[in-house]
N, C-alpha and C. Protein backbone atom coordinates (compact mmCIF):
# COMPACT_ATOMS: atom_id res chain seq x y z
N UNK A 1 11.53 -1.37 -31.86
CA UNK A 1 11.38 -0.89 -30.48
C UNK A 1 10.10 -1.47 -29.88
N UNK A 2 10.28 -1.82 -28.62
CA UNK A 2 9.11 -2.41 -28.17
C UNK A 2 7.98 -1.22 -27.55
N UNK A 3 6.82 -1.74 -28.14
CA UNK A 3 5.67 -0.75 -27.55
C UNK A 3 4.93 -1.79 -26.09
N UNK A 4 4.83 -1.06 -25.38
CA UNK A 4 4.34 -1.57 -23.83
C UNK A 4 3.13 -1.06 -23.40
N UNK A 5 2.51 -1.59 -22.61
CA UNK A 5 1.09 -1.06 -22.23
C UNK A 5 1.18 -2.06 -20.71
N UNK A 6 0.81 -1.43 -19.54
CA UNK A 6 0.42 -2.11 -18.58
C UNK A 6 -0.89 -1.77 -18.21
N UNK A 7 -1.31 -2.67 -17.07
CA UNK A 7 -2.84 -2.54 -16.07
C UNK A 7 -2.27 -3.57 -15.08
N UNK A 8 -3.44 -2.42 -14.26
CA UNK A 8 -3.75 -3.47 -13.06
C UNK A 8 -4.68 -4.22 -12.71
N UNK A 9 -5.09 -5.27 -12.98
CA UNK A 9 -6.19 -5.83 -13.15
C UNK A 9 -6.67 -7.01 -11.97
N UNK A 10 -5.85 -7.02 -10.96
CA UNK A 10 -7.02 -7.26 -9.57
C UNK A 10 -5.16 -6.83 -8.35
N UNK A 11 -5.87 -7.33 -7.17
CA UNK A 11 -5.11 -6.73 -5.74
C UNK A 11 -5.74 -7.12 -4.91
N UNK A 12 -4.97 -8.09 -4.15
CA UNK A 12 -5.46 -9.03 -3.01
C UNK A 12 -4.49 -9.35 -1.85
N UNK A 13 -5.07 -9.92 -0.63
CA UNK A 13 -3.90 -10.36 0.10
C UNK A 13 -3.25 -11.55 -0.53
N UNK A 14 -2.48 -11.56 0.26
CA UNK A 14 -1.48 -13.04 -0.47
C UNK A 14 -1.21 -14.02 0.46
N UNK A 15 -2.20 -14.99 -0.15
CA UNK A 15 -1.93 -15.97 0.78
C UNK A 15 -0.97 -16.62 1.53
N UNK A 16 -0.83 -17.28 2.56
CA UNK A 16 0.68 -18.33 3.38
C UNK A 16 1.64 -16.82 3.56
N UNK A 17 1.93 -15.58 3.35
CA UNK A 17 3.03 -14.81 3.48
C UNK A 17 3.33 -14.95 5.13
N UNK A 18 5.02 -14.71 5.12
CA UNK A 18 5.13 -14.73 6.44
C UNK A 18 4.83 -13.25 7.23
N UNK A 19 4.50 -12.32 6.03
CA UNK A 19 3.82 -10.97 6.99
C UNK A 19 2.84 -10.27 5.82
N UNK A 20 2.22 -9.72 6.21
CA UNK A 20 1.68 -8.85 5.30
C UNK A 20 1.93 -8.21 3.88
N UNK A 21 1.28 -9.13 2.94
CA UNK A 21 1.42 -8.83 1.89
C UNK A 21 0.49 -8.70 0.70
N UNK A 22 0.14 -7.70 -0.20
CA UNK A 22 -0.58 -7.41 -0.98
C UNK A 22 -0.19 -7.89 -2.72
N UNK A 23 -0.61 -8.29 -3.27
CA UNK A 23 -0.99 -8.80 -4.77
C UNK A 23 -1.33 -8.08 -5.45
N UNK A 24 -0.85 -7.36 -6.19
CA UNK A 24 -0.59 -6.46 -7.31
C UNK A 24 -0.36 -7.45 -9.02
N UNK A 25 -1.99 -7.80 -9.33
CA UNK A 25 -1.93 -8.44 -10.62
C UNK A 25 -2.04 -7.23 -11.71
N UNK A 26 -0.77 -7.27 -12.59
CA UNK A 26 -0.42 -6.97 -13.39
C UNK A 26 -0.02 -7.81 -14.96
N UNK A 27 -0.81 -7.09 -15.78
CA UNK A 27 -0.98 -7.31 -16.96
C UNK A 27 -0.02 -6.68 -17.63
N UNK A 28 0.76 -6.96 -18.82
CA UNK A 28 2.34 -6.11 -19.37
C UNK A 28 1.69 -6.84 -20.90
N UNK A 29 1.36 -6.35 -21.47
CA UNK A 29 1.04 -6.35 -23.17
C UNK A 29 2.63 -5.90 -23.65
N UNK A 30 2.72 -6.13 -24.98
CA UNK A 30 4.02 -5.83 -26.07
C UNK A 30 3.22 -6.03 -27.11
N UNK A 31 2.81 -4.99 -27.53
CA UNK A 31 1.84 -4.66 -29.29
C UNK A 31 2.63 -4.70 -30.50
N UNK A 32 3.95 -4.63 -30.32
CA UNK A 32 4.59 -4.96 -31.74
C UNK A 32 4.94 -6.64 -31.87
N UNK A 33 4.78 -7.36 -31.12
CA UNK A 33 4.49 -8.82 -31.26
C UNK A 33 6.10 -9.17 -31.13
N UNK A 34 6.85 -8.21 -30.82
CA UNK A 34 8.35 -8.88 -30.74
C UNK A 34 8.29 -9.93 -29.43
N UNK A 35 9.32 -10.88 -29.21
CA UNK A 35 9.81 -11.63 -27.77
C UNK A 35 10.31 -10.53 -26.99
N UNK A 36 9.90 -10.91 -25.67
CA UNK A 36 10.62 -10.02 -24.38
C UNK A 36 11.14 -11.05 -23.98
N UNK A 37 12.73 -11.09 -24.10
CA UNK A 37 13.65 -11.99 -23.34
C UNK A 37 13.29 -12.06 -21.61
N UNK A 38 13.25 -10.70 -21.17
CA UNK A 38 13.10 -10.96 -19.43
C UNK A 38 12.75 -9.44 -19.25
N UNK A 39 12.73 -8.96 -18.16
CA UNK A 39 11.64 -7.03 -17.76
C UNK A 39 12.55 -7.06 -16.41
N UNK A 40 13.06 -6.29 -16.28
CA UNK A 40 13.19 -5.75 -14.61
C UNK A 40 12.62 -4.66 -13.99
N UNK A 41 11.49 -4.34 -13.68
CA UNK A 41 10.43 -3.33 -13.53
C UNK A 41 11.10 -2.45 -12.14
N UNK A 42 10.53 -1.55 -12.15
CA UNK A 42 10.84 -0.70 -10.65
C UNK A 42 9.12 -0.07 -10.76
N UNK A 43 8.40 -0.62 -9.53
CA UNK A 43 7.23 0.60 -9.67
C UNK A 43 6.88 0.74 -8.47
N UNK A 44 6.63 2.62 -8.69
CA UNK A 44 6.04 3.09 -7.35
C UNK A 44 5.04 2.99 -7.41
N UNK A 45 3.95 3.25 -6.29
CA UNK A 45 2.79 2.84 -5.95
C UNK A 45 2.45 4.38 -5.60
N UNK A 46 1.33 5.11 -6.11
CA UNK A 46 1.27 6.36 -5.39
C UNK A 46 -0.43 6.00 -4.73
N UNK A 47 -0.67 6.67 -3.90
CA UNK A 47 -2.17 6.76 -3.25
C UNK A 47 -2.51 8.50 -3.69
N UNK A 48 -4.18 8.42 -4.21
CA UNK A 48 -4.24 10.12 -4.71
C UNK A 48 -5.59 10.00 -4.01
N UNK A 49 -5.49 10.46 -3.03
CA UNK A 49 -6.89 10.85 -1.93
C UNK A 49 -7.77 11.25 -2.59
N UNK A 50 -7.05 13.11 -2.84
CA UNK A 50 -8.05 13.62 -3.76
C UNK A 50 -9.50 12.76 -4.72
N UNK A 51 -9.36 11.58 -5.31
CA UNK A 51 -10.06 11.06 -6.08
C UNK A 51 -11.73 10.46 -5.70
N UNK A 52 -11.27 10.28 -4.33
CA UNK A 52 -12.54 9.96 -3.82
C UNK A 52 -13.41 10.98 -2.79
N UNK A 53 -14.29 10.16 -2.10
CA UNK A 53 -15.51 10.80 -1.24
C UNK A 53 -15.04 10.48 -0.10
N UNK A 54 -15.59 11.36 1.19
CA UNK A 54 -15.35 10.79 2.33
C UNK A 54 -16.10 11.07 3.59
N UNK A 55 -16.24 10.17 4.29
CA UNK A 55 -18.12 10.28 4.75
C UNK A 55 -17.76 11.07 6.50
N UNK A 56 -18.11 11.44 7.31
CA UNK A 56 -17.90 12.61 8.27
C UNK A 56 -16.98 11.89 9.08
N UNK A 57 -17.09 10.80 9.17
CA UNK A 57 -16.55 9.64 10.55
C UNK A 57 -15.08 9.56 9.68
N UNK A 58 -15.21 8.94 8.73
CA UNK A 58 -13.73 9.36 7.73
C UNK A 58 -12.79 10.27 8.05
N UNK A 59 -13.31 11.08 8.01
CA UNK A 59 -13.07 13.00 7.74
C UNK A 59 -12.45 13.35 8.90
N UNK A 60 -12.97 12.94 10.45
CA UNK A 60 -12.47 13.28 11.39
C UNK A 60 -11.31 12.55 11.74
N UNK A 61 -11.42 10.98 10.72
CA UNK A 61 -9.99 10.07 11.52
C UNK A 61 -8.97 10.85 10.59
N UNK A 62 -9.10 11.49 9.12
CA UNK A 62 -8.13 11.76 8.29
C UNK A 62 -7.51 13.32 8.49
N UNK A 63 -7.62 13.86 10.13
CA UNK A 63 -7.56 15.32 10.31
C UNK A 63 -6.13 15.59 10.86
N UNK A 64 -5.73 14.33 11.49
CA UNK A 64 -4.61 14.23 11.75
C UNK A 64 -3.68 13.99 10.64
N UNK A 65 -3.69 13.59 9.67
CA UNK A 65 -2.88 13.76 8.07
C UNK A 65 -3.33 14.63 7.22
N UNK A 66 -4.53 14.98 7.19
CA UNK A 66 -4.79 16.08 6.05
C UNK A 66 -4.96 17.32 6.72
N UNK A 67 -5.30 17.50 8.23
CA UNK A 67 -5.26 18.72 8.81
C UNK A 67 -6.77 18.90 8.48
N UNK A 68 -7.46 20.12 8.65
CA UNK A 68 -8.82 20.50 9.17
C UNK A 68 -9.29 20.07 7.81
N UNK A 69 -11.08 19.72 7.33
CA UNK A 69 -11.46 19.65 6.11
C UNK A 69 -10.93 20.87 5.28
N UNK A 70 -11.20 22.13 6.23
CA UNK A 70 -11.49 23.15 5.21
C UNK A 70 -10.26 23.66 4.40
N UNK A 71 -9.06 22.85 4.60
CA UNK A 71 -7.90 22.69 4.46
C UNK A 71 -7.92 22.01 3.05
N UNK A 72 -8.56 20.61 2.78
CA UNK A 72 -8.20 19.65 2.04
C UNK A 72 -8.10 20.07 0.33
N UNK A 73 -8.50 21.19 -0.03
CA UNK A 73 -8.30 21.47 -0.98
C UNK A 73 -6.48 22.12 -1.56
N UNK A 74 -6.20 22.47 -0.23
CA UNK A 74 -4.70 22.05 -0.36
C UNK A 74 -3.98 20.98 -0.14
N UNK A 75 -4.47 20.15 0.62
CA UNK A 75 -3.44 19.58 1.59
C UNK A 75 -3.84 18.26 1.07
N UNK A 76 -5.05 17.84 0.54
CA UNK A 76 -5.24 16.30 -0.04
C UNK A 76 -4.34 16.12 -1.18
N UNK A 77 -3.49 15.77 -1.33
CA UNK A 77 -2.38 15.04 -2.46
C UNK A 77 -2.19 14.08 -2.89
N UNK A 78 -1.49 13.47 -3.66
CA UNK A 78 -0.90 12.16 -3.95
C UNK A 78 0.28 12.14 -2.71
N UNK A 79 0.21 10.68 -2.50
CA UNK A 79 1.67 10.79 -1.64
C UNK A 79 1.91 8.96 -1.90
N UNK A 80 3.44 8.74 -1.93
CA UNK A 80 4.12 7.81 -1.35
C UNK A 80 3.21 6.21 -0.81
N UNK A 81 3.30 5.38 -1.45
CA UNK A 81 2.54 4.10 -0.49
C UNK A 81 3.94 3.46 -0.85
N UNK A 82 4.60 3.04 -1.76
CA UNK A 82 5.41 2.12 -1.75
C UNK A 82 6.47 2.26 -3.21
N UNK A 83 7.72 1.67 -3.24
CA UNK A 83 8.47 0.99 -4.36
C UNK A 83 9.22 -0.08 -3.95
N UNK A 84 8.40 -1.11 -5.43
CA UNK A 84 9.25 -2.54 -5.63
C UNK A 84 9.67 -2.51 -6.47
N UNK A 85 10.67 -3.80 -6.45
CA UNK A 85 11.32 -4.11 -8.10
C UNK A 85 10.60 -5.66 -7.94
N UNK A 86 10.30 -5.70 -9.31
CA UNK A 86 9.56 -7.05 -10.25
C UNK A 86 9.91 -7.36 -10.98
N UNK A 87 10.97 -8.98 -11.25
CA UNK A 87 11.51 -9.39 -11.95
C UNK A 87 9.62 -10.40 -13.19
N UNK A 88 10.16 -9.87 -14.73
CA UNK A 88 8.64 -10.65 -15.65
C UNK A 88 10.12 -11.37 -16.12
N UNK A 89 9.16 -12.50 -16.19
CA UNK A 89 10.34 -13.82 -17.07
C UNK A 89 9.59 -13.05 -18.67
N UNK A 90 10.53 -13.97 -19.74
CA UNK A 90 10.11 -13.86 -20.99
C UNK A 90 8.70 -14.11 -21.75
N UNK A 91 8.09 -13.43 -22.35
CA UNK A 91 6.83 -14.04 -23.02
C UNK A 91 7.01 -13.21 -24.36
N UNK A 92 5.72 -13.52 -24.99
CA UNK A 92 5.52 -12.86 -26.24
C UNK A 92 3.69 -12.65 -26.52
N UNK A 93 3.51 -11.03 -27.01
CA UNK A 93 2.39 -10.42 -26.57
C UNK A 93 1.47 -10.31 -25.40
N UNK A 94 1.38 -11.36 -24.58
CA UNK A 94 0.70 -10.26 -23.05
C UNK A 94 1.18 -11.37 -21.75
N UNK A 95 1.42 -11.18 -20.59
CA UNK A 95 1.70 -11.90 -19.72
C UNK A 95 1.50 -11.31 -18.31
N UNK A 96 1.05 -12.01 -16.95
CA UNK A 96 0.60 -11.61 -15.78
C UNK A 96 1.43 -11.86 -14.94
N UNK A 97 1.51 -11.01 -13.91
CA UNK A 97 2.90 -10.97 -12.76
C UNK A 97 2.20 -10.68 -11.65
N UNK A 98 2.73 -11.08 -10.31
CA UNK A 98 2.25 -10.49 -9.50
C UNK A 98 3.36 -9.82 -8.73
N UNK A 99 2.93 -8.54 -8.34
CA UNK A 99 3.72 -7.59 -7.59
C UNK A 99 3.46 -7.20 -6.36
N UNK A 100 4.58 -7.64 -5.58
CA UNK A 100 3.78 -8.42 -3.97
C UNK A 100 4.55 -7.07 -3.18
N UNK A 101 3.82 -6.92 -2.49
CA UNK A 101 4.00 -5.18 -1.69
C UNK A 101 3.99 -5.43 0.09
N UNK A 102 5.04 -5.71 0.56
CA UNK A 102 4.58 -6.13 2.02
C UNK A 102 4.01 -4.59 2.86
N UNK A 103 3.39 -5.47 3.66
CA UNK A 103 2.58 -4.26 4.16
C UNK A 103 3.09 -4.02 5.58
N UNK A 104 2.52 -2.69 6.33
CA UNK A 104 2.82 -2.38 8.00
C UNK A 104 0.87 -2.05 8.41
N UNK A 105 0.94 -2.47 9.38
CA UNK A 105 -0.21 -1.78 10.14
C UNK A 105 0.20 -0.44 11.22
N UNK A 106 1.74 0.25 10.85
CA UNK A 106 1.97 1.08 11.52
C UNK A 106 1.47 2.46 11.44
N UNK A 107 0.64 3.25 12.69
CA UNK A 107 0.07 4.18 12.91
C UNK A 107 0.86 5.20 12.47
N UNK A 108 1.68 5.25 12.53
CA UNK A 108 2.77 6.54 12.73
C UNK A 108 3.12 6.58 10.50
N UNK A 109 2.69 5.60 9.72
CA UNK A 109 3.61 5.99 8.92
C UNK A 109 2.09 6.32 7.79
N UNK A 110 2.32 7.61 7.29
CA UNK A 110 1.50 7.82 6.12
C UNK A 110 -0.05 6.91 5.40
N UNK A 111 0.37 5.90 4.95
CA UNK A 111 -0.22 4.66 4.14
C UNK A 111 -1.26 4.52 5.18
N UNK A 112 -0.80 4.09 6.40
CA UNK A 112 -1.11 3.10 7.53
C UNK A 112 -2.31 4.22 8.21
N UNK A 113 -1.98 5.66 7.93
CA UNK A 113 -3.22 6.12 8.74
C UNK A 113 -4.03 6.00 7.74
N UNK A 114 -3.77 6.31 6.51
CA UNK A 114 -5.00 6.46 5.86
C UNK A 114 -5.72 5.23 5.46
N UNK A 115 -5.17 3.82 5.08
CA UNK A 115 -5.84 3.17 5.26
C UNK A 115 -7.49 2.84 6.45
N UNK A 116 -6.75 3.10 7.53
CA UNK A 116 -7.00 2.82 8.82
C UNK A 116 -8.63 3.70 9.20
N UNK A 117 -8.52 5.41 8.86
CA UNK A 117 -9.63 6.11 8.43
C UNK A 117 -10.33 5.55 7.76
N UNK A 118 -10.24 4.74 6.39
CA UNK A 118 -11.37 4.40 5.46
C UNK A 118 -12.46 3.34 5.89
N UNK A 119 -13.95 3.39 5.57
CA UNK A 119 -14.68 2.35 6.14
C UNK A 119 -15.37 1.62 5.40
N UNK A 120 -15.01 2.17 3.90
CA UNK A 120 -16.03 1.22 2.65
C UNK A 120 -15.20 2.21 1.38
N UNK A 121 -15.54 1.55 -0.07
CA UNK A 121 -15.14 2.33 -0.76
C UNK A 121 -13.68 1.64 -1.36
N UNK A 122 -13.60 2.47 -2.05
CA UNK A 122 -12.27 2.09 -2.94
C UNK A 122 -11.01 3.32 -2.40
N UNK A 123 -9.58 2.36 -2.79
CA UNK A 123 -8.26 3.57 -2.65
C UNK A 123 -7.80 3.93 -3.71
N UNK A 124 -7.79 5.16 -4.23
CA UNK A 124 -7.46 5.18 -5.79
C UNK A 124 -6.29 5.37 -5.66
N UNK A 125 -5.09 4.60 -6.74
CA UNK A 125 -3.87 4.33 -6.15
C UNK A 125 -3.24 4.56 -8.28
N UNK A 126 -2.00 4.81 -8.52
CA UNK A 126 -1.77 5.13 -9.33
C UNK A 126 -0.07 4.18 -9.12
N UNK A 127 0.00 3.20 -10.37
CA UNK A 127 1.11 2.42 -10.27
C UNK A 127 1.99 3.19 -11.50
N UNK A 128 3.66 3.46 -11.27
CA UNK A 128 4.05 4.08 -12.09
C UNK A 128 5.32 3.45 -12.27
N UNK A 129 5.74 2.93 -13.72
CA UNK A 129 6.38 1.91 -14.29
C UNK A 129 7.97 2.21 -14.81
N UNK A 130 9.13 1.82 -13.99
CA UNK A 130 10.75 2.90 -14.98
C UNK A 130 11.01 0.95 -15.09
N UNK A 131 12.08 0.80 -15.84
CA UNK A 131 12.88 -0.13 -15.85
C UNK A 131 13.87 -0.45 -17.08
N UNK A 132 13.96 -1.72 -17.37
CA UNK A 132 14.62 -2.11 -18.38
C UNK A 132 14.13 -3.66 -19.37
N UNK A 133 14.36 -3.35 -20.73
CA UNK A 133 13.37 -4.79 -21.41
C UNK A 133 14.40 -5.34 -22.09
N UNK A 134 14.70 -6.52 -21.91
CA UNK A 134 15.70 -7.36 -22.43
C UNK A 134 14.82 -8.25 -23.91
N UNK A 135 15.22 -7.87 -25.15
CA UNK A 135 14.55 -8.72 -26.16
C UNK A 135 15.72 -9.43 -26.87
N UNK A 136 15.14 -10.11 -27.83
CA UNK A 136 16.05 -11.36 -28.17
C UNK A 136 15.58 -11.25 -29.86
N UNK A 137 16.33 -11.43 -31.12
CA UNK A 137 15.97 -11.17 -32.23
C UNK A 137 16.90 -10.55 -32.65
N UNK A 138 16.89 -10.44 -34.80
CA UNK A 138 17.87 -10.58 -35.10
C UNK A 138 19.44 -10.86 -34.64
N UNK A 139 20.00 -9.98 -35.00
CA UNK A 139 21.43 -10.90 -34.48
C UNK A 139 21.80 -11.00 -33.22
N UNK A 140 20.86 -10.54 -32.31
CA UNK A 140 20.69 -10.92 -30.76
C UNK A 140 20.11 -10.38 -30.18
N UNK A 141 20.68 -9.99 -28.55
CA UNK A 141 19.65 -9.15 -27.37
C UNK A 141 19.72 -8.12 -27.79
N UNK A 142 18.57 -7.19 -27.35
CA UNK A 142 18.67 -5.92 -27.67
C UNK A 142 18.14 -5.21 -26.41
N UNK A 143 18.25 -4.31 -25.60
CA UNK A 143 18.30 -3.66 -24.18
C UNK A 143 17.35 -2.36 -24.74
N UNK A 144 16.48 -2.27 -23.61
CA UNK A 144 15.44 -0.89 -24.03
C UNK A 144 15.11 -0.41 -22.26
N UNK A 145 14.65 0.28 -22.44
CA UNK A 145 14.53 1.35 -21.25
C UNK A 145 13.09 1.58 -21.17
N UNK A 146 11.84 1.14 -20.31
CA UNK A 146 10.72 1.46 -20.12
C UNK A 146 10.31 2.65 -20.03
N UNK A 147 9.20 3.40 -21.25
CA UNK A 147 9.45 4.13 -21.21
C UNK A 147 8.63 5.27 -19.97
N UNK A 148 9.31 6.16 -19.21
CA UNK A 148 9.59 7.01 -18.16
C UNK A 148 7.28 7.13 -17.92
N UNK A 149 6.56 7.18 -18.93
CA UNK A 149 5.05 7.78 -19.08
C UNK A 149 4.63 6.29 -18.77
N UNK A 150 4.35 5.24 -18.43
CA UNK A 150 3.93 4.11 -18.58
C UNK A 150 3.55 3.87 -17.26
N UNK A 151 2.31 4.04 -17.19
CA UNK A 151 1.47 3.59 -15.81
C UNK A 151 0.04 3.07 -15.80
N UNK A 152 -0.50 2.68 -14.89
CA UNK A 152 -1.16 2.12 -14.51
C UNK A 152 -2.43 2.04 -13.75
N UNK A 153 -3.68 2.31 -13.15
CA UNK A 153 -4.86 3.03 -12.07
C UNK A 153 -5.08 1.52 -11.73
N UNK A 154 -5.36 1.98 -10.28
CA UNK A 154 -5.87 0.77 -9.37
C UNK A 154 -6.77 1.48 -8.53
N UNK A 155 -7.92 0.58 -8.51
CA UNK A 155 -8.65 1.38 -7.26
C UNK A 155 -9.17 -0.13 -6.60
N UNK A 156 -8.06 0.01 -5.00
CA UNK A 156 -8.42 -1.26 -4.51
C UNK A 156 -9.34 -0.82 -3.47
N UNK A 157 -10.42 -2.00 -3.43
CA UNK A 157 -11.09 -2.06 -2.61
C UNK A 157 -10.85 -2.06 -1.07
N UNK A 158 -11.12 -1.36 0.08
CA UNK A 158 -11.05 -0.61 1.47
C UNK A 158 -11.04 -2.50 2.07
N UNK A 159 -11.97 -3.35 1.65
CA UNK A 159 -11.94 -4.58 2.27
C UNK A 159 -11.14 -5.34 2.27
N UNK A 160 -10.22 -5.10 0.87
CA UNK A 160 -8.97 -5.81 0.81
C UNK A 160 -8.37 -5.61 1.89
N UNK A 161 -8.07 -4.51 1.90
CA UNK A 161 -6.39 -4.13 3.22
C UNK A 161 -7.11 -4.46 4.68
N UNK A 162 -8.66 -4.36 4.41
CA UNK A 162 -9.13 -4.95 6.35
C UNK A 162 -9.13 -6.14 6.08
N UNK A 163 -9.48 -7.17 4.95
CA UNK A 163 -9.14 -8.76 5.02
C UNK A 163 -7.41 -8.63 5.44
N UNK A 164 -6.55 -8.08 4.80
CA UNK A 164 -5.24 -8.47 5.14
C UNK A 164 -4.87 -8.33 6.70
N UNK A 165 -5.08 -7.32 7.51
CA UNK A 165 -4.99 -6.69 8.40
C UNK A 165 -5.69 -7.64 9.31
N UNK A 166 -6.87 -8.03 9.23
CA UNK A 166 -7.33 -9.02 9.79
C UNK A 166 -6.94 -10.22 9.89
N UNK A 167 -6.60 -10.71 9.26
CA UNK A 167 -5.46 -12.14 8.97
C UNK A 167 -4.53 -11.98 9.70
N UNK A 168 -3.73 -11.31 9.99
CA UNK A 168 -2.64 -10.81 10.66
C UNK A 168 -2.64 -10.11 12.02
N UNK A 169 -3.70 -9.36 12.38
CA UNK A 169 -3.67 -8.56 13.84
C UNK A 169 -5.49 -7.92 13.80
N UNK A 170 -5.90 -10.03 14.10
CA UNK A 170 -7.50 -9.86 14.20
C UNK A 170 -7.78 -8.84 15.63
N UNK A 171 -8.33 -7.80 14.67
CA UNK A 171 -9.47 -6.59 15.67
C UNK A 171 -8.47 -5.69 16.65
N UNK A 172 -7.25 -6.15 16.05
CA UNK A 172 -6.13 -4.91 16.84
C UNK A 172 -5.76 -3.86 16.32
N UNK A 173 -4.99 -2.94 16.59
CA UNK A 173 -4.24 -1.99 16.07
C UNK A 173 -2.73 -1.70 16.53
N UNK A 174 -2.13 -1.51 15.75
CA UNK A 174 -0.45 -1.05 16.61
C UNK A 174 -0.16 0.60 16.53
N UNK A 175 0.26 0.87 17.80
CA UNK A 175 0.93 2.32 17.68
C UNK A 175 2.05 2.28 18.94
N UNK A 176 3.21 3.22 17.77
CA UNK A 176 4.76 3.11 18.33
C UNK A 176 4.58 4.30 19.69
N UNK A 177 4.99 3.80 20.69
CA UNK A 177 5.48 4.78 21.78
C UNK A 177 6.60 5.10 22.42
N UNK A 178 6.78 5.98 22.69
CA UNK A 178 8.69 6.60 23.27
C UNK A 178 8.64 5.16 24.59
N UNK A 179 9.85 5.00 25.00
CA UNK A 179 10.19 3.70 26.04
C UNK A 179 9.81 4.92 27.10
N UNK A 180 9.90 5.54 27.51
CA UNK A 180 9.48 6.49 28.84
C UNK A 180 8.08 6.33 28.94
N UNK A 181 7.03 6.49 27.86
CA UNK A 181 5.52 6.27 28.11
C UNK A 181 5.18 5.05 28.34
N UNK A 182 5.77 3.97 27.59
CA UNK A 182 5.72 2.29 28.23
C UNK A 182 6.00 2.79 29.55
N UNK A 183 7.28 2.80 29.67
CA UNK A 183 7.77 2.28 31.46
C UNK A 183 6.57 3.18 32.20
N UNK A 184 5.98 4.17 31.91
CA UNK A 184 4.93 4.89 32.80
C UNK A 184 3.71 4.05 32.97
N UNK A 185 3.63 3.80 31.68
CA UNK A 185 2.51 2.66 31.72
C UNK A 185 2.61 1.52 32.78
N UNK A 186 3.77 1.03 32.24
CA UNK A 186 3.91 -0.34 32.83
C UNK A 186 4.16 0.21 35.08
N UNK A 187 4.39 1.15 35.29
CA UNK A 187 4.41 1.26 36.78
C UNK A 187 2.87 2.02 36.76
N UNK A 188 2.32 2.40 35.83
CA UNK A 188 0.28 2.60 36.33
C UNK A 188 -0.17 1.28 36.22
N UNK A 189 0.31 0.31 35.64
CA UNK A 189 -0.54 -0.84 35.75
C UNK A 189 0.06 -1.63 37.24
N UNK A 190 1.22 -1.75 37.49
CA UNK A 190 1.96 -2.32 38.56
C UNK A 190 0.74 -1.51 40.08
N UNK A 191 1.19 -0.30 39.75
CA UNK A 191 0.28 0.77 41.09
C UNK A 191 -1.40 0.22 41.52
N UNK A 192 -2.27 -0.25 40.13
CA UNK A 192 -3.39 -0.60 40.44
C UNK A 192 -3.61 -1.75 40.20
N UNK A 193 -2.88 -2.39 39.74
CA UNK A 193 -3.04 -4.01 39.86
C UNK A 193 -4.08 -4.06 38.37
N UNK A 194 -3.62 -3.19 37.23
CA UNK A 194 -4.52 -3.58 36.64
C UNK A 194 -3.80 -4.93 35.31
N UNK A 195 -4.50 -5.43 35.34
CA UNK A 195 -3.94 -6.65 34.58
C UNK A 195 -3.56 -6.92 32.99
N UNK A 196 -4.22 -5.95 32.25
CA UNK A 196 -3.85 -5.65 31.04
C UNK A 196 -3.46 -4.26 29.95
N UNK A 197 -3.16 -4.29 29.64
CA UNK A 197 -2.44 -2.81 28.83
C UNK A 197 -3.63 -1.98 27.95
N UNK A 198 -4.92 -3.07 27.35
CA UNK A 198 -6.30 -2.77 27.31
C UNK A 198 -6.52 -2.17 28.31
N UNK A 199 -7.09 -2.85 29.79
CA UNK A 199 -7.27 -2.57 30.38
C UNK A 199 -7.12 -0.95 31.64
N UNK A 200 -5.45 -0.74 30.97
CA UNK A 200 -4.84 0.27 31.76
C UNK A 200 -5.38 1.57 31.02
N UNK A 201 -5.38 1.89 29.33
CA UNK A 201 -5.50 2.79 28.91
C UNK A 201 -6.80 2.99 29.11
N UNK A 202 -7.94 1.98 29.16
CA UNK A 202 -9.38 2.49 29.37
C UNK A 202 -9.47 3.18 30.33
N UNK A 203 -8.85 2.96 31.40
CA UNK A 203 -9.25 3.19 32.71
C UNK A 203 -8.48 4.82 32.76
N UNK A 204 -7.52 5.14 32.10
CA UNK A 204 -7.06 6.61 31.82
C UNK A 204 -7.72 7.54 30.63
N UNK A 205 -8.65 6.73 29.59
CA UNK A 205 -9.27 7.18 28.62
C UNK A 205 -10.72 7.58 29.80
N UNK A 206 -11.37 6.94 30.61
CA UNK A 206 -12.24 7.15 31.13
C UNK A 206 -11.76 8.20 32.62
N UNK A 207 -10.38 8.88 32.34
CA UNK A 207 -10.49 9.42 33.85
C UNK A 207 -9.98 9.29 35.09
N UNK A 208 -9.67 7.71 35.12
CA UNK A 208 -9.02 7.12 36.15
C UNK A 208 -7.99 7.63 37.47
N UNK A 209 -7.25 7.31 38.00
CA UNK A 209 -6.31 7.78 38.70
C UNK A 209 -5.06 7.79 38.52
């Protein structure tokens, strides 16, 4: 039976992608020295807030997902960032994969606010491993099942996801709106002649008419 051990041992953007995508280097050891014919991995990606610090300016962007501080001792959790499947070709005793995670800069979805709050610091993120291991030996293949406990700690750095983010939507942000608040928009900017969609919300953030 094959014994398995993973890590995560770096997480970066990924270069040339046609959208946003993160690098998930992964290390997959096999300690009984058998061949792994081929791996078909499934892993979720969890984010566990709880793990870190968070400085006042933080605190106030993360109130809208975690609800008031004095709250966070309930309400900070693990939650949801992602699941891929990762095809590992064959090796024998340790081999590196990368597990490429496309990303959103969307406001509205979980990941995306909390990224977005952080201003330095690490995301402590917990990779968790199901699949299937194809080996090859004696009188042939032999099929194994990863086993269900086999995971992984990542704590990626806050600069990573603003290098990616930056590459992709330098010094912007996106947030989804109902088509009724556009078209309102778009006849307040028509009404004052104001020329940009920057431009329109300042002028209602400051008061305007």
């Amino acid at each position: 039976m094959a014994e398995l051990t993973f890590d995560c041992i770096d997480v970066r953007p990924l270069k040339y992608a046609a959208s946003p995508t993160l690098a998930f280097k992964l290390r997959i050891s096999e300690l009984t020295g058998q061949p792994v014919h081929a791996m078909v991995l499934r892993v979720q990606i969890r984010i566990e807030p709880q793990r870190r610090r968070y400085a006042d300016d933080e605190s106030e962007l993360l109130t809208h997902l975690f609800g008031d501080r004095s709250r966070w001792g309930e309400t900070l959790k693990p939650f949801q960032f992602t699941t891929i499947s990762v095809t590992v070709p064959g090796f024998t005793g340790a081999t590196e994969v990368d597990a490429e995670v496309p990303c959103t800069y969307d406001l509205e979805v979980a990941a995306g606010k909390y990224f977005h709050a952080l201003s330095d610091g690490v995301v402590p993120m917990v990779l968790l491993f199901s699949g299937t291991v194809f080996g090859k030996g004696g009188p042939g293949f032999w099929v194994e099942q990863v086993p269900w406990h086999t995971q992984a700690e990542c704590r990626m750095p806050v600069s990573v996801w603003d290098e990616l983010m930056s590459r992709y939507f330098p010094n912007v942000a996106w947030i989804k709106l109902p088509r009724e608040t556009v078209d309102a928009l778009l006849k307040y900017k028509a009404q004052h002649a104001i020329p940009t969609w920057e431009a329109a919300v300042e002028q209602l953030l400051a008061g305007g008419p």
